[in-house]
C-alpha atoms as a PDB file:
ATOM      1  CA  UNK A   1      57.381  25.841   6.569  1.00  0.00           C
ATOM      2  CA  UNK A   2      58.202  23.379   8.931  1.00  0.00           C
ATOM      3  CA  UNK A   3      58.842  24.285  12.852  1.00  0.00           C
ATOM      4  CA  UNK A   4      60.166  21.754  14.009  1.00  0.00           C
ATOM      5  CA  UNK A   5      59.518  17.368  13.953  1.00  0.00           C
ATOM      6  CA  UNK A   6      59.750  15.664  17.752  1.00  0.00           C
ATOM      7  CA  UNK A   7      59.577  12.172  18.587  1.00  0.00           C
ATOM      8  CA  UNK A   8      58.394  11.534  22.262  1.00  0.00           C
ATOM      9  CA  UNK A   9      59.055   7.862  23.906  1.00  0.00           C
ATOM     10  CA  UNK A  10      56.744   7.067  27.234  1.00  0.00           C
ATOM     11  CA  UNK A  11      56.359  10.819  27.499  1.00  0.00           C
ATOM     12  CA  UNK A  12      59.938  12.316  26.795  1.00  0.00           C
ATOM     13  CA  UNK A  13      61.492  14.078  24.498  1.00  0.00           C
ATOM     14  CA  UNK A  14      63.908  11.731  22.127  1.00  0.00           C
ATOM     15  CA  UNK A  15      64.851  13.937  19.632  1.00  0.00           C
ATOM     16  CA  UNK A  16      64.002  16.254  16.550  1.00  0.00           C
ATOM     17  CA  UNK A  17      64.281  14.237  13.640  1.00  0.00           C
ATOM     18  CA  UNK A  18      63.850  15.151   9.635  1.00  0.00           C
ATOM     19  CA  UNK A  19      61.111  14.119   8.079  1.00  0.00           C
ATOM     20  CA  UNK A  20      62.809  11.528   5.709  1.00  0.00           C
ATOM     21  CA  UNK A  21      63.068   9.821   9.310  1.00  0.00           C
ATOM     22  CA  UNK A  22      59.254   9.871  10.529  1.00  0.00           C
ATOM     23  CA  UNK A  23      58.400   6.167   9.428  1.00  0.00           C
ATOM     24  CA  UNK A  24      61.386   4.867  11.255  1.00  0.00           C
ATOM     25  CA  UNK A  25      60.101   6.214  14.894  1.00  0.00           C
ATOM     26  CA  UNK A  26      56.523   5.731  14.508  1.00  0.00           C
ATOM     27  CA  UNK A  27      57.159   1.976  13.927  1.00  0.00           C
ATOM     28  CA  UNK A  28      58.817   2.175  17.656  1.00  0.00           C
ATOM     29  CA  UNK A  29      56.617   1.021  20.251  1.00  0.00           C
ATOM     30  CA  UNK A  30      55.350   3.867  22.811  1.00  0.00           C
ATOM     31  CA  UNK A  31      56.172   6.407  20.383  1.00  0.00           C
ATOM     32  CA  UNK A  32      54.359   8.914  18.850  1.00  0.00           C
ATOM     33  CA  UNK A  33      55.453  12.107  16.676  1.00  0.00           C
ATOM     34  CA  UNK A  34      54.499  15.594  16.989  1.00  0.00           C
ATOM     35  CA  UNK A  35      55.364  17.757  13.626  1.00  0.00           C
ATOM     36  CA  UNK A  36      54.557  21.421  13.595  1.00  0.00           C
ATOM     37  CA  UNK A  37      54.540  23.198  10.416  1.00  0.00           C
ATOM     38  CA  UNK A  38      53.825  27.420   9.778  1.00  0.00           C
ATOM     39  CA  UNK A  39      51.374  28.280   6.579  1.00  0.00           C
ATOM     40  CA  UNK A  40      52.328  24.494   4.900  1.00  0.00           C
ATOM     41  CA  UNK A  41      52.825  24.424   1.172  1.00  0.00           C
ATOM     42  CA  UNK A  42      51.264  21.712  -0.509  1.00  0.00           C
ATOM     43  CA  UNK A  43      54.597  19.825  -1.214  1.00  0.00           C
ATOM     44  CA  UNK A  44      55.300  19.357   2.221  1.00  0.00           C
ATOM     45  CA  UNK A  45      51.351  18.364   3.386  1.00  0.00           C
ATOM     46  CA  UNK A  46      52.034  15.737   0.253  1.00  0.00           C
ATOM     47  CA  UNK A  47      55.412  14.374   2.237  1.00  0.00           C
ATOM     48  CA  UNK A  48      53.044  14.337   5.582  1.00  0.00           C
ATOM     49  CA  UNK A  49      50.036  12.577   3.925  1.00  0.00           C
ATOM     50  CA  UNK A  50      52.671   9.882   2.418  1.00  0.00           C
ATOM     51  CA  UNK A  51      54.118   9.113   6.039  1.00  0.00           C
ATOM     52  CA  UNK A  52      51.346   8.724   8.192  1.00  0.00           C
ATOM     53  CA  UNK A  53      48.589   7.984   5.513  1.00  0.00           C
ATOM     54  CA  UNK A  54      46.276  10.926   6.359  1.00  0.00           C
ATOM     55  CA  UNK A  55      42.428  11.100   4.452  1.00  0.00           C
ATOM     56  CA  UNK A  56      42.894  13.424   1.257  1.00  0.00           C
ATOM     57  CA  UNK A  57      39.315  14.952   2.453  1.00  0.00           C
ATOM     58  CA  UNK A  58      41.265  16.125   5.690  1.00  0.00           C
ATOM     59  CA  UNK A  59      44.468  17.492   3.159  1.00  0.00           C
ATOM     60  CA  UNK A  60      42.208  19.223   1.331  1.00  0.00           C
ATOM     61  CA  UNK A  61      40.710  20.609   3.722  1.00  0.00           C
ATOM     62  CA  UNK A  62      44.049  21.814   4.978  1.00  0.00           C
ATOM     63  CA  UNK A  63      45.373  23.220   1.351  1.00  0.00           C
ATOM     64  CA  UNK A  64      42.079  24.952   1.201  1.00  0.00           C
ATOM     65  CA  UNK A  65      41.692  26.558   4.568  1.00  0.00           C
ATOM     66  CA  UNK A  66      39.233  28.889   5.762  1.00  0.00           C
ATOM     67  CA  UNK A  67      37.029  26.105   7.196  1.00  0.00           C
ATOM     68  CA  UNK A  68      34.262  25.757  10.166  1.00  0.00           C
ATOM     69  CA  UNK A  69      35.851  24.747  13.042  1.00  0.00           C
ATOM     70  CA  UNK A  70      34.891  21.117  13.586  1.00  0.00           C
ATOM     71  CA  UNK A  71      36.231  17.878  14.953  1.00  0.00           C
ATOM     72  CA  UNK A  72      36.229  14.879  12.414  1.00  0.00           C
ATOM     73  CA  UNK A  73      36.779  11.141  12.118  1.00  0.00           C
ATOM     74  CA  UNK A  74      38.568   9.836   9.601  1.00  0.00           C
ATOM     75  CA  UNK A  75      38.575   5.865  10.875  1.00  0.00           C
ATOM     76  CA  UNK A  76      41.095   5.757  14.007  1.00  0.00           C
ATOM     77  CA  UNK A  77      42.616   9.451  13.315  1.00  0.00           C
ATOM     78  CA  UNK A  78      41.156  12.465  14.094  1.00  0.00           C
ATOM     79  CA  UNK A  79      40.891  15.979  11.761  1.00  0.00           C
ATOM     80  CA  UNK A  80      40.334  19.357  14.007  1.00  0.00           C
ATOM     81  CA  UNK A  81      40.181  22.388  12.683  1.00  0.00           C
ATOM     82  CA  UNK A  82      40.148  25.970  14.868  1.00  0.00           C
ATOM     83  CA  UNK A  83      40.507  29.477  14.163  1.00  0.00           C
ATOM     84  CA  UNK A  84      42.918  31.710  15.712  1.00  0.00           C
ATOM     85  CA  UNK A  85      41.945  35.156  16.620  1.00  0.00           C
ATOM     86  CA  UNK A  86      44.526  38.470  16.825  1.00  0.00           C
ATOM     87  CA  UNK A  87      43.102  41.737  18.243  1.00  0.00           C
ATOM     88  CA  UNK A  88      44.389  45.306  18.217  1.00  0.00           C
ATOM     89  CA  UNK A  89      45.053  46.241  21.514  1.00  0.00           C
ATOM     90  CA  UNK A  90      41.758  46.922  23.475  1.00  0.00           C
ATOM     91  CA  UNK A  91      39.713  47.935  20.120  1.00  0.00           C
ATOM     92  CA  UNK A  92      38.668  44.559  20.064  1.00  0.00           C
ATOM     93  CA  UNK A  93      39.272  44.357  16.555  1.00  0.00           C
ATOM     94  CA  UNK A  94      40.303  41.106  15.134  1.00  0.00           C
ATOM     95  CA  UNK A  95      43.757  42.226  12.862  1.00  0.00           C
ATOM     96  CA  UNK A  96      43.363  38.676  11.478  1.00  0.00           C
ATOM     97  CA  UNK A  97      41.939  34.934  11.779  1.00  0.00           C
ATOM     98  CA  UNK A  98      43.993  32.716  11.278  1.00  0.00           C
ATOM     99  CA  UNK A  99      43.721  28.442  11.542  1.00  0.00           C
ATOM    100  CA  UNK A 100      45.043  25.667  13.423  1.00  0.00           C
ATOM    101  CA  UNK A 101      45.005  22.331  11.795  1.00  0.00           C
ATOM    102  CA  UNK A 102      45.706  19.040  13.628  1.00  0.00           C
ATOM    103  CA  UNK A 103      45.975  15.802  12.486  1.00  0.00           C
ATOM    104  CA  UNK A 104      45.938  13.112  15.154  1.00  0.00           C
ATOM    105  CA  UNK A 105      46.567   9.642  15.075  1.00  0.00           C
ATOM    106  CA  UNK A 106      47.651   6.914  17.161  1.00  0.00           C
ATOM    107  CA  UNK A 107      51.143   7.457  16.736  1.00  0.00           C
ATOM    108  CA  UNK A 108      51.714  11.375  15.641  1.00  0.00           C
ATOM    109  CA  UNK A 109      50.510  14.762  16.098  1.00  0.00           C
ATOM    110  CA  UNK A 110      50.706  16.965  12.861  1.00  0.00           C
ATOM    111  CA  UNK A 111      49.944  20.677  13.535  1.00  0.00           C
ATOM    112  CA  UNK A 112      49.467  23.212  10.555  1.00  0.00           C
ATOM    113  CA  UNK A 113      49.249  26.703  11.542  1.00  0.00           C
ATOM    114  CA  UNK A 114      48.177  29.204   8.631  1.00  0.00           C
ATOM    115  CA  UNK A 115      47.348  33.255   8.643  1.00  0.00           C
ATOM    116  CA  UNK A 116      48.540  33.459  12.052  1.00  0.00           C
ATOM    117  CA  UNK A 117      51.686  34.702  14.056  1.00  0.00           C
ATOM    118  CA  UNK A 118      50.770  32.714  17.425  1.00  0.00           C
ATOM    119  CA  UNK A 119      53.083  29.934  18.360  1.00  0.00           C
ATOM    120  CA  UNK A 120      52.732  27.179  20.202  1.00  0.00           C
ATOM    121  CA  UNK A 121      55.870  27.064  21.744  1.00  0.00           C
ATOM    122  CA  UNK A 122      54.450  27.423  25.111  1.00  0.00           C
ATOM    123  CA  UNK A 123      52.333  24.405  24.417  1.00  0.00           C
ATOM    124  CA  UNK A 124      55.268  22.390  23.691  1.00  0.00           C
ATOM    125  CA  UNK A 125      56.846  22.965  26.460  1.00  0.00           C
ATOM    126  CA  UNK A 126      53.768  22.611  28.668  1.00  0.00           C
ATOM    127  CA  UNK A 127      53.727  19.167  27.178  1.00  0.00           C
ATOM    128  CA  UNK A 128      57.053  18.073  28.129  1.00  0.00           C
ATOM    129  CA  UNK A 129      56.943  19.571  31.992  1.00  0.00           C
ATOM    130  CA  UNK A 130      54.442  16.792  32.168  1.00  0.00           C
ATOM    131  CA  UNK A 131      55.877  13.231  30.768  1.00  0.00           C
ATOM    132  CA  UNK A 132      52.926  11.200  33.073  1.00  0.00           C
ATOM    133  CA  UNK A 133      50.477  12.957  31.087  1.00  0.00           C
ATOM    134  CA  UNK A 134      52.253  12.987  27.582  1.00  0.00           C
ATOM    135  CA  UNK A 135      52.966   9.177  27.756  1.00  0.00           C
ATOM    136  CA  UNK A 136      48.900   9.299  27.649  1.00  0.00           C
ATOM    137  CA  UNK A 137      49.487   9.530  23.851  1.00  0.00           C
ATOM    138  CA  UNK A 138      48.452  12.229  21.323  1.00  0.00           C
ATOM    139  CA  UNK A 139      45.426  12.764  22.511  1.00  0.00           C
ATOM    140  CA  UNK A 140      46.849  14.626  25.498  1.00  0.00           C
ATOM    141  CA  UNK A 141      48.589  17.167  22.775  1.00  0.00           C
ATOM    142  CA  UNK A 142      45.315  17.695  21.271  1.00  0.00           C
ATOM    143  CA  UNK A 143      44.052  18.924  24.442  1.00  0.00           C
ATOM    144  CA  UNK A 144      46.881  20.829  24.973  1.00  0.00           C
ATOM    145  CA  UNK A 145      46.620  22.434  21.730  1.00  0.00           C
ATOM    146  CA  UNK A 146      42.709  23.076  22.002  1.00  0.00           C
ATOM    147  CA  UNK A 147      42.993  24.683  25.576  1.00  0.00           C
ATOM    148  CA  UNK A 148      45.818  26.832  24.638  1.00  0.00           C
ATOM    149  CA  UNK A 149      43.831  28.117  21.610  1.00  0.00           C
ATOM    150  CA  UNK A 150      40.708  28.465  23.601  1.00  0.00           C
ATOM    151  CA  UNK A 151      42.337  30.219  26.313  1.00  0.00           C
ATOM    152  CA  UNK A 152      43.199  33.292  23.399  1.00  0.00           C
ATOM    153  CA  UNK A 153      39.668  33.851  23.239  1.00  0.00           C
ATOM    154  CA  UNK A 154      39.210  35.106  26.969  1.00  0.00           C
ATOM    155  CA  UNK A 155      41.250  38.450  25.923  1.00  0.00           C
ATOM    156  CA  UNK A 156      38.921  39.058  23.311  1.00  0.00           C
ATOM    157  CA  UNK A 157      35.685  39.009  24.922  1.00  0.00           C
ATOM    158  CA  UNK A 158      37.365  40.812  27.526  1.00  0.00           C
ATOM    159  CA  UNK A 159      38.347  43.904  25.188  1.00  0.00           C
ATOM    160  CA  UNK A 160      34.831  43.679  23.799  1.00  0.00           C
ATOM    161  CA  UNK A 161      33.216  43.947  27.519  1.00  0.00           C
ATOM    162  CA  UNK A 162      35.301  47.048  27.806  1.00  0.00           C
ATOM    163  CA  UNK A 163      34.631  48.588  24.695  1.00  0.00           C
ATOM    164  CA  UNK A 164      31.083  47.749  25.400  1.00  0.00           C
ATOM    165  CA  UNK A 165      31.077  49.508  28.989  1.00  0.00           C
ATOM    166  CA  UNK A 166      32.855  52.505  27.019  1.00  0.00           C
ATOM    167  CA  UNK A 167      30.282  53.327  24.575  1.00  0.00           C
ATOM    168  CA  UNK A 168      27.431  52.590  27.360  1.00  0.00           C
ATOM    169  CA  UNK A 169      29.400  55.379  29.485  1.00  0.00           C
ATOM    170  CA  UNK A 170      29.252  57.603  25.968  1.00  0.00           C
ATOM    171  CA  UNK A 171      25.698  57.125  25.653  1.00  0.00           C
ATOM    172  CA  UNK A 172      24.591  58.630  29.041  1.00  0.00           C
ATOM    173  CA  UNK A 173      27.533  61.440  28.959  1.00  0.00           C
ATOM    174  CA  UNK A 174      26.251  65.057  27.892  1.00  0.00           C
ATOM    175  CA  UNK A 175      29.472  64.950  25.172  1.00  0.00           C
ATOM    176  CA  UNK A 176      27.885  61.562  23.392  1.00  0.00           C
ATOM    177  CA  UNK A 177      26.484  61.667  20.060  1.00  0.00           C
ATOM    178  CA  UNK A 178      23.851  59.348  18.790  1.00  0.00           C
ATOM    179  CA  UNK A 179      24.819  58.438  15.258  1.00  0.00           C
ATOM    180  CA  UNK A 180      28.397  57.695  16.523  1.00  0.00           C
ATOM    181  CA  UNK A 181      27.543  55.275  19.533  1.00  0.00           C
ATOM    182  CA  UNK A 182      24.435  53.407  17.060  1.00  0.00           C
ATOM    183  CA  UNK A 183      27.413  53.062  14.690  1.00  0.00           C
ATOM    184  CA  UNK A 184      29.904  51.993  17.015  1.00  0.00           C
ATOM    185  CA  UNK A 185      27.628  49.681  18.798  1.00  0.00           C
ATOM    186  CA  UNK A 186      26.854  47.617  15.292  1.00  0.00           C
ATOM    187  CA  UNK A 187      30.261  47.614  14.816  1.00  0.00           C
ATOM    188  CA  UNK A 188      30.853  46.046  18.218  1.00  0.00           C
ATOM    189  CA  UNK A 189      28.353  43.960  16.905  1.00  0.00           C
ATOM    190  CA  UNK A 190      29.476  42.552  14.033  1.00  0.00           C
ATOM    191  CA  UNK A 191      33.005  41.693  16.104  1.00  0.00           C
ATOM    192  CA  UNK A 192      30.894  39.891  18.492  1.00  0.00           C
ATOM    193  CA  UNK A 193      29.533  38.012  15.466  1.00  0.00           C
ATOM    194  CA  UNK A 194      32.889  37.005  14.068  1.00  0.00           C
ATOM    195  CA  UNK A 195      33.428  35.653  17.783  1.00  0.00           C
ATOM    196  CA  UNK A 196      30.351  33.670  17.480  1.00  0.00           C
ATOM    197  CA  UNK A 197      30.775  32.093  14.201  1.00  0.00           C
ATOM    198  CA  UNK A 198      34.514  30.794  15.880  1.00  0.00           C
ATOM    199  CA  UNK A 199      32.959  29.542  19.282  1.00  0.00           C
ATOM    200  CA  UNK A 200      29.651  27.713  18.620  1.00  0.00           C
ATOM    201  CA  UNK A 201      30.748  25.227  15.888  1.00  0.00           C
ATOM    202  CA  UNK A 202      34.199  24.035  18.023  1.00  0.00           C
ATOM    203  CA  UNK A 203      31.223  24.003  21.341  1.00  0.00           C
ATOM    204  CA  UNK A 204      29.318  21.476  19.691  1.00  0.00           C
ATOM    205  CA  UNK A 205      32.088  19.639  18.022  1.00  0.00           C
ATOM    206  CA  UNK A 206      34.394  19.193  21.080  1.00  0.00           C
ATOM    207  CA  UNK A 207      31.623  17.992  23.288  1.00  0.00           C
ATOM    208  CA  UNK A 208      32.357  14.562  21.366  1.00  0.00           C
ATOM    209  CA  UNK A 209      35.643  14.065  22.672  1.00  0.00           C
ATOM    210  CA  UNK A 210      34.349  13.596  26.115  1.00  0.00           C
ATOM    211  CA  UNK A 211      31.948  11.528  27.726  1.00  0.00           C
ATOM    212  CA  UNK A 212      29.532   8.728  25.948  1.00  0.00           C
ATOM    213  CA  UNK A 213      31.332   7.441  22.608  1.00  0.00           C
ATOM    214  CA  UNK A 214      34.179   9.192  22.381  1.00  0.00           C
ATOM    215  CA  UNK A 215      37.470   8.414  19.629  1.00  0.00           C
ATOM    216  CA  UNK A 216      40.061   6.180  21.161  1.00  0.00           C
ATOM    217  CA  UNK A 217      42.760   8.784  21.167  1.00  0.00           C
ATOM    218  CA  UNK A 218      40.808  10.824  23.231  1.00  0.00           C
ATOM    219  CA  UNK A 219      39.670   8.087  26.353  1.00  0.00           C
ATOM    220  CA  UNK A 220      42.909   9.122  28.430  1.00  0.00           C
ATOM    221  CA  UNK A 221      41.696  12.743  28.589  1.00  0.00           C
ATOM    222  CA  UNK A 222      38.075  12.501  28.730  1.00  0.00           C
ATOM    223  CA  UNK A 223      38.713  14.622  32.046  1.00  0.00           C
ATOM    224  CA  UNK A 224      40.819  17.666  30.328  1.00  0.00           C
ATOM    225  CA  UNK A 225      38.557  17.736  26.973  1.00  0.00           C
ATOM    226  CA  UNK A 226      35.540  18.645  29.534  1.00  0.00           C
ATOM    227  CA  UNK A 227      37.537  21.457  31.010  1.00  0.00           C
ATOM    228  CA  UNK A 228      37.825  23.105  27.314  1.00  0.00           C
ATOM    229  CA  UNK A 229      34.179  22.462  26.488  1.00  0.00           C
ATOM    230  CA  UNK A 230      33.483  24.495  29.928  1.00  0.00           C
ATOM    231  CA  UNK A 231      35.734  27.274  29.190  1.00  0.00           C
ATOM    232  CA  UNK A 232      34.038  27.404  25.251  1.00  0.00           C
ATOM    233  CA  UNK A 233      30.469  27.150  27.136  1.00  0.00           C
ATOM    234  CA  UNK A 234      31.417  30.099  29.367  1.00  0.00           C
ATOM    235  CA  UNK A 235      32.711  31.837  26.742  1.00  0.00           C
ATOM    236  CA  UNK A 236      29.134  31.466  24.457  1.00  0.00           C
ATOM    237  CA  UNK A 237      27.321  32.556  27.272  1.00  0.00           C
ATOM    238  CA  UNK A 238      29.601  35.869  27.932  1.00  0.00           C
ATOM    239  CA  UNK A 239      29.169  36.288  23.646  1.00  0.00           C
ATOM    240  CA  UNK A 240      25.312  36.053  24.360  1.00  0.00           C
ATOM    241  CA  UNK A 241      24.881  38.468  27.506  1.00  0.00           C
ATOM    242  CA  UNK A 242      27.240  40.720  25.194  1.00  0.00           C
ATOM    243  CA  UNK A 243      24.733  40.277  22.516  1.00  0.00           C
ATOM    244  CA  UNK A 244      22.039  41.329  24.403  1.00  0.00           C
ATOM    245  CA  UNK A 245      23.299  44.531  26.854  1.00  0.00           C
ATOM    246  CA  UNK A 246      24.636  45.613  23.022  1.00  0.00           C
ATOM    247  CA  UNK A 247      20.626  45.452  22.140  1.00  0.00           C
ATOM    248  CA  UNK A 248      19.895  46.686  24.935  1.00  0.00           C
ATOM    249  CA  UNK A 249      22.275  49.420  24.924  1.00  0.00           C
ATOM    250  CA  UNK A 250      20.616  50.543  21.354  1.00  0.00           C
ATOM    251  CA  UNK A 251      17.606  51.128  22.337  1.00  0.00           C
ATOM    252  CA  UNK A 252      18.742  53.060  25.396  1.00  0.00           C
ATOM    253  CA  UNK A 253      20.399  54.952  22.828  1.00  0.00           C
ATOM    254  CA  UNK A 254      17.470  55.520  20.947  1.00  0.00           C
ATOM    255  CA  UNK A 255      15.459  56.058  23.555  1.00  0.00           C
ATOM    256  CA  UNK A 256      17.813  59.130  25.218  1.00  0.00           C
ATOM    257  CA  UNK A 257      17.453  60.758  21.365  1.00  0.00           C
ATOM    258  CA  UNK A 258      13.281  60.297  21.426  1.00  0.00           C
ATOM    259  CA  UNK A 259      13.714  62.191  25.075  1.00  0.00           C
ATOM    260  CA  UNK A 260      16.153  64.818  23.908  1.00  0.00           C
ATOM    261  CA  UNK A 261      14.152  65.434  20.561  1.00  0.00           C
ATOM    262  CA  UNK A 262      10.959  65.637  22.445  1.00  0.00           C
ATOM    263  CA  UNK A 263      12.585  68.295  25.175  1.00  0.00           C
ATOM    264  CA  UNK A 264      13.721  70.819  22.044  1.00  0.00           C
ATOM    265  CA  UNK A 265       9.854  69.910  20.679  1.00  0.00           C
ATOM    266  CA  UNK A 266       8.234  71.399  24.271  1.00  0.00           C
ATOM    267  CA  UNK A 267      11.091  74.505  24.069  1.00  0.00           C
ATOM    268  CA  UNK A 268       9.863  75.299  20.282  1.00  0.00           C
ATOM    269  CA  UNK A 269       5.754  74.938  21.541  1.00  0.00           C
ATOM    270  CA  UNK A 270       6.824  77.284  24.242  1.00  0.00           C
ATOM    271  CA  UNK A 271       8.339  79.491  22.495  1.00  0.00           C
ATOM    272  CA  UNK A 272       5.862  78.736  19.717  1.00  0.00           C
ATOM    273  CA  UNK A 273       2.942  79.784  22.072  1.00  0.00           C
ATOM    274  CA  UNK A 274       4.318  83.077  23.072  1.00  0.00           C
ATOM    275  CA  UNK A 275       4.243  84.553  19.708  1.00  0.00           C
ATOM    276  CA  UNK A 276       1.095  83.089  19.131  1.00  0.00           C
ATOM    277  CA  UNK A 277      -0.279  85.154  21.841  1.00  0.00           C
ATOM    278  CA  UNK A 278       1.527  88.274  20.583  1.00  0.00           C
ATOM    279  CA  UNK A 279      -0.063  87.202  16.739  1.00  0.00           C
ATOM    280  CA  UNK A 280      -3.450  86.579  18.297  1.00  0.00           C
ATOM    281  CA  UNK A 281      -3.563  90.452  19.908  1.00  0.00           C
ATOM    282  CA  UNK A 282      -1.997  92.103  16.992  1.00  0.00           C
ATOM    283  CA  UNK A 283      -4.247  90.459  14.609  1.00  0.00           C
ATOM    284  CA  UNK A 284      -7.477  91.697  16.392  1.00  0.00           C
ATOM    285  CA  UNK A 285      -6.101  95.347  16.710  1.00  0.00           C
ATOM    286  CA  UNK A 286      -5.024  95.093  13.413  1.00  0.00           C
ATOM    287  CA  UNK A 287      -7.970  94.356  11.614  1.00  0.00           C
ATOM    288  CA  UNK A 288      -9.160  98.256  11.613  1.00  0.00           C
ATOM    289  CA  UNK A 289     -13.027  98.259  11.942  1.00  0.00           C
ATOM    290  CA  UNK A 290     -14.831 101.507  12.027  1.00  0.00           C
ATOM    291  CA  UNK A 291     -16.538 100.809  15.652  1.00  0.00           C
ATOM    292  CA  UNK A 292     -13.698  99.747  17.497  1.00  0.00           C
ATOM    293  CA  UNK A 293     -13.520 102.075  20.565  1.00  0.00           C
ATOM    294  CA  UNK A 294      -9.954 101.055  21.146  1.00  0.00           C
ATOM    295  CA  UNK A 295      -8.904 102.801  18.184  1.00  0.00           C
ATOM    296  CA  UNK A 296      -9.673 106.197  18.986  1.00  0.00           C
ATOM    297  CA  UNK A 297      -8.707 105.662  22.783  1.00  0.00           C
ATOM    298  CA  UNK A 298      -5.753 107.861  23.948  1.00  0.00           C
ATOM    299  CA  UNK A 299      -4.045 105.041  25.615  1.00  0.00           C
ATOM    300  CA  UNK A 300      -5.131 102.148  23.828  1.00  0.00           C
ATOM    301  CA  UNK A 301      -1.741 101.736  22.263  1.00  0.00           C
ATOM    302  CA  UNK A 302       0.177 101.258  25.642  1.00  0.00           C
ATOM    303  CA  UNK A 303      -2.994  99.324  26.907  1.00  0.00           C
ATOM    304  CA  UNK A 304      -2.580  96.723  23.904  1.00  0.00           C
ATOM    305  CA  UNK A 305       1.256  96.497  24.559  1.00  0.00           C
ATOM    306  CA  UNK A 306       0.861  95.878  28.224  1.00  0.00           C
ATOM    307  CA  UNK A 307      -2.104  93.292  27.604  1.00  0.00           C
ATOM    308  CA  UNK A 308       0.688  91.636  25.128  1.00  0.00           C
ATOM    309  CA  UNK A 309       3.324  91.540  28.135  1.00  0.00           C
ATOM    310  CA  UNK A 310       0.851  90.474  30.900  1.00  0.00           C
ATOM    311  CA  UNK A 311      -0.095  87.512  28.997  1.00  0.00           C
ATOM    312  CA  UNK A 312       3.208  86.440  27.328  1.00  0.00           C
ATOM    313  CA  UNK A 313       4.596  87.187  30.890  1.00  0.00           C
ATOM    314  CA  UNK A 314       1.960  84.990  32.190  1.00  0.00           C
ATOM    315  CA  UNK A 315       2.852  82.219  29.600  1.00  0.00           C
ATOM    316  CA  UNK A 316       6.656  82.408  30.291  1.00  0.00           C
ATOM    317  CA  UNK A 317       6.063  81.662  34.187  1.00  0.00           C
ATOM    318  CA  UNK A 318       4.113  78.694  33.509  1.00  0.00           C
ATOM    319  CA  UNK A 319       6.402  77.279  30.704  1.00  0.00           C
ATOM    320  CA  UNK A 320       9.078  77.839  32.870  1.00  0.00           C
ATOM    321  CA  UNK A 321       7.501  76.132  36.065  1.00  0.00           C
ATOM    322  CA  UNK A 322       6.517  73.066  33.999  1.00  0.00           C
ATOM    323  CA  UNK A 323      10.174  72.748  32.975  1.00  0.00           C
ATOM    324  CA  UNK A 324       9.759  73.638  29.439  1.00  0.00           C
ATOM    325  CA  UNK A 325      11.997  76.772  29.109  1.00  0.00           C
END
């Protein structure tokens, strides 16, 4: 579906044209055109490849979706590709992933949005608050578009760092249970994952647009690329601390379970040895030899009772000193 089709002159807006009217503006000098289109069919991706001459490789890799995020050249135009994440509130869930193609060339901007509800509208208008930076060329979209898409991944890590800091909280709290927090840390994990598989390809991609050989389109905005391969740099490294206090946090978890498990093993020896020592007494009186003088005595059976009691007694003091009982 398309959004909408813009033709910018030395940085300002002209005017939204059809389609049918593309190849008249980009023949213009100082123009370029920016076309955004919601979950494209492959009619009107056909109409876009015929005006501006895209690569079938990059349509196809548009039809197709679900790519790697990556940044390709295809001769002087450029192919990016970057996934689009939705979460559920602080769960840190990702309700879907969607893509963001764009097609870039020296004259035009084609953006293809699929499996996603987030706009760009905001980007658009970014774009045209600043016409010195616009009349750069397309390039200066791209970075627009690659920031602003970037910029949606800061919320996520920051619902997983809280949903981390929850469960740590669980783990230590005399209400947590083990099973739950292993399973909800994995889970956490596997998020974090999802996250990773988005950032680290578009890291290592986008550091190409900046610095040492870089595509023509991108030379005006060597500057503002850099900025976005910070913010995806800081964002790995917040995806690999994450990684690690969730490891961490494991086998703290399994570590407080070896500690309880061995506290109710030291309450069941205590308890374990008391009736041992009650076993051990009974099982000697019990054994009913003929010469055993305690067995005729008059008060051998409160004697063998209150031998019992003096040593579990003794027992139960000690257990209970050493902080077993």
């Amino acid at each position: 579906m398309l959004i909408n089709c813009v033709v910018y002159e030395n940085g300002t807006k002209l005017a939204d044209i059809p389609v049918s009217e593309i190849g008249e503006h980009i023949a213009l000098p100082n123009c370029f055109v920016w076309v955004a289109l919601h979950d494209a069919t492959e009619q009107e991706l056909a109409k876009l490849q015929q005006a501006f001459h895209l690569h079938p490789l990059a349509i196809e890799d548009a039809q197709h979706g679900h790519q790697r995020p990556k940044v390709e050249e295809y001769g002087d135009s450029l192919f990016v590709v970057l996934h689009l994440l939705e979460i559920d509130g602080l769960n840190a869930t990702p309700a879907r992933i969607g893509e963001l193609n764009v097609f870039v060339g020296s004259n035009y901007v084609i953006s293809v949005r699929n499996r996603s509800e987030q706009g760009f509208t905001d980007v658009r208008q970014r774009c045209e608050r600043e016409p010195e930076l616009l009349a750069t060329g397309p390039g200066f979209v791209l970075y627009a578009l690659m920031d602003a898409v970037v910029d949606r991944y800061f919320p996520v890590i920051d619902a997983l760092e809280v949903e981390l800091e929850t469960i740590e909280q669980q783990i230590f709290s005399s209400q947590g249970e083990a099973r739950g927090s292993v399973q909800r840390l994995y889970a956490l994990k596997q998020r974090l994952t999802v996250l990773k598989h988005v950032v680290a390809p578009l890291l290592e991609s986008a550091g190409r647009l900046h610095g040492g050989r870089v595509p023509q389109l991108c030379n005006a905005s060597q500057e503002y690329f850099r900025d976005v391969v910070d913010h995806l740099g800081r964002i790995n490294a917040s995806i690999d601390s994450i990684r690690d206090s969730i490891g961490t946090a494991i086998h703290v978890n399994l570590s407080m379970v070896t500690i309880e498990d061995g506290e109710v093993v030291k309450r069941l020896a205590a308890w374990a040895s008391l009736f041992a020592v009650c076993t051990a007494f009974a099982g000697i009186w019990g054994m009913n030899f003929e010469h055993m003088p305690e067995l005729k005595w008059r008060y051998g059976y409160a004697a063998a009772l209150a031998a019992i009691g003096a040593a579990c007694g003794f027992l139960y003091y000690r257990f209970r000193k050493a902080g077993w009982l």
